[in-house]
Protein backbone atom coordinates (compact mmCIF):
# COMPACT_ATOMS: atom_id res chain seq x y z
CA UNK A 1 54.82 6.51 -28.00
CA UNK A 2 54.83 4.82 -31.19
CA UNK A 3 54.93 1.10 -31.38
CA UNK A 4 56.07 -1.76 -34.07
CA UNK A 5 54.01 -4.84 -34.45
CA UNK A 6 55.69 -7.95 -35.51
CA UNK A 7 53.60 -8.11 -38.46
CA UNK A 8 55.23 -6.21 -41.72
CA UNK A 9 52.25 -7.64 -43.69
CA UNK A 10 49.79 -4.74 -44.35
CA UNK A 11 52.17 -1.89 -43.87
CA UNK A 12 53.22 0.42 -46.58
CA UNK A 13 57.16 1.85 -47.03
CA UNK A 14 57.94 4.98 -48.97
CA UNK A 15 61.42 5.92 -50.54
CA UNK A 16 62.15 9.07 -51.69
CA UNK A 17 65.59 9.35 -54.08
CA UNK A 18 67.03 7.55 -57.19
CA UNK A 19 66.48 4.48 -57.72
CA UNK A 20 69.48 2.66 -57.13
CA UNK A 21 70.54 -0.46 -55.49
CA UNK A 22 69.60 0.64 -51.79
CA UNK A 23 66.10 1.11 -53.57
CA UNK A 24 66.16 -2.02 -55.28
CA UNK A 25 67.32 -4.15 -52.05
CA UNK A 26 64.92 -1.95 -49.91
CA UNK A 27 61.96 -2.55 -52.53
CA UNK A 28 62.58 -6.34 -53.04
CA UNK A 29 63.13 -6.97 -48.94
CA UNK A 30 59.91 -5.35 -48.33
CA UNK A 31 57.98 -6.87 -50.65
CA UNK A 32 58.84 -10.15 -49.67
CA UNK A 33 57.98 -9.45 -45.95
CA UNK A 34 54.46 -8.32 -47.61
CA UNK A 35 54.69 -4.72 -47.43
CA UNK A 36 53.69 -2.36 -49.68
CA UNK A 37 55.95 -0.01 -51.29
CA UNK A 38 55.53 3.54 -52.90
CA UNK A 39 58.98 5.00 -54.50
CA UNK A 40 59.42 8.71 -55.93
CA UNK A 41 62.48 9.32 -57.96
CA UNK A 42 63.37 12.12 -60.19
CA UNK A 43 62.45 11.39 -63.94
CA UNK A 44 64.69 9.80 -65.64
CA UNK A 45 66.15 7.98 -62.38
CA UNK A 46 63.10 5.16 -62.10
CA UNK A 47 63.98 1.55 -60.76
CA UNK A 48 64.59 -0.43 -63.94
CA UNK A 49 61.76 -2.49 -65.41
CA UNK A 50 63.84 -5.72 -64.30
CA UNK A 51 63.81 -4.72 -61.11
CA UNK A 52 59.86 -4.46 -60.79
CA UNK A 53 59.52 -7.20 -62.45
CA UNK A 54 61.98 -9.01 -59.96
CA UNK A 55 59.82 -7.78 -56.90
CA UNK A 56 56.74 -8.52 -58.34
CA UNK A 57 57.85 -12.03 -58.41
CA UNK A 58 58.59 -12.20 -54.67
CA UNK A 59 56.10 -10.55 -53.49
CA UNK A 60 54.13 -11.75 -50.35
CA UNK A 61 50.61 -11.37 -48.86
CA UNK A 62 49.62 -9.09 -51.65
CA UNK A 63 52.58 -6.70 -51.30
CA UNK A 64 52.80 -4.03 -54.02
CA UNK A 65 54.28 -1.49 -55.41
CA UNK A 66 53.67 2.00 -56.64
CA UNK A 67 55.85 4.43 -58.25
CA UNK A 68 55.98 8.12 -58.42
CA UNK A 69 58.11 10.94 -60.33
């Protein structure tokens, strides 16, 4: 059975799609919990540069992210 620590620090998230708002609110929630977060999106559909600058910003415990096309 798999299990869920209480602890998001550490733990890496991966989206896969365009990124949109549910990215952006997905990548800027995670990041401030302190988890990592790798995003793939189709070229031309990449988070906007405000945007990673934005989670950059509130990023906890090291948090970062990575992005992928």
């Amino acid at each position: 059975a798999e299990r869920w620590e209480s602890r998001f620090e550490g733990k890496r998230l991966a989206f896969v799609g365009d990124g949109n708002n549910v990215c952006t609110s997905l990548v800027q929630a995670a990041m401030m919990l302190g988890m990592s977060v790798h995003v793939a999106t189709p070229k031309g559909y990449e988070l906007p540069d405000e945007v990673v600058d934005q989670a950059a910003e509130v990023s906890q415990h090291g948090a970062g992210l990575t992005e992928f096309t």
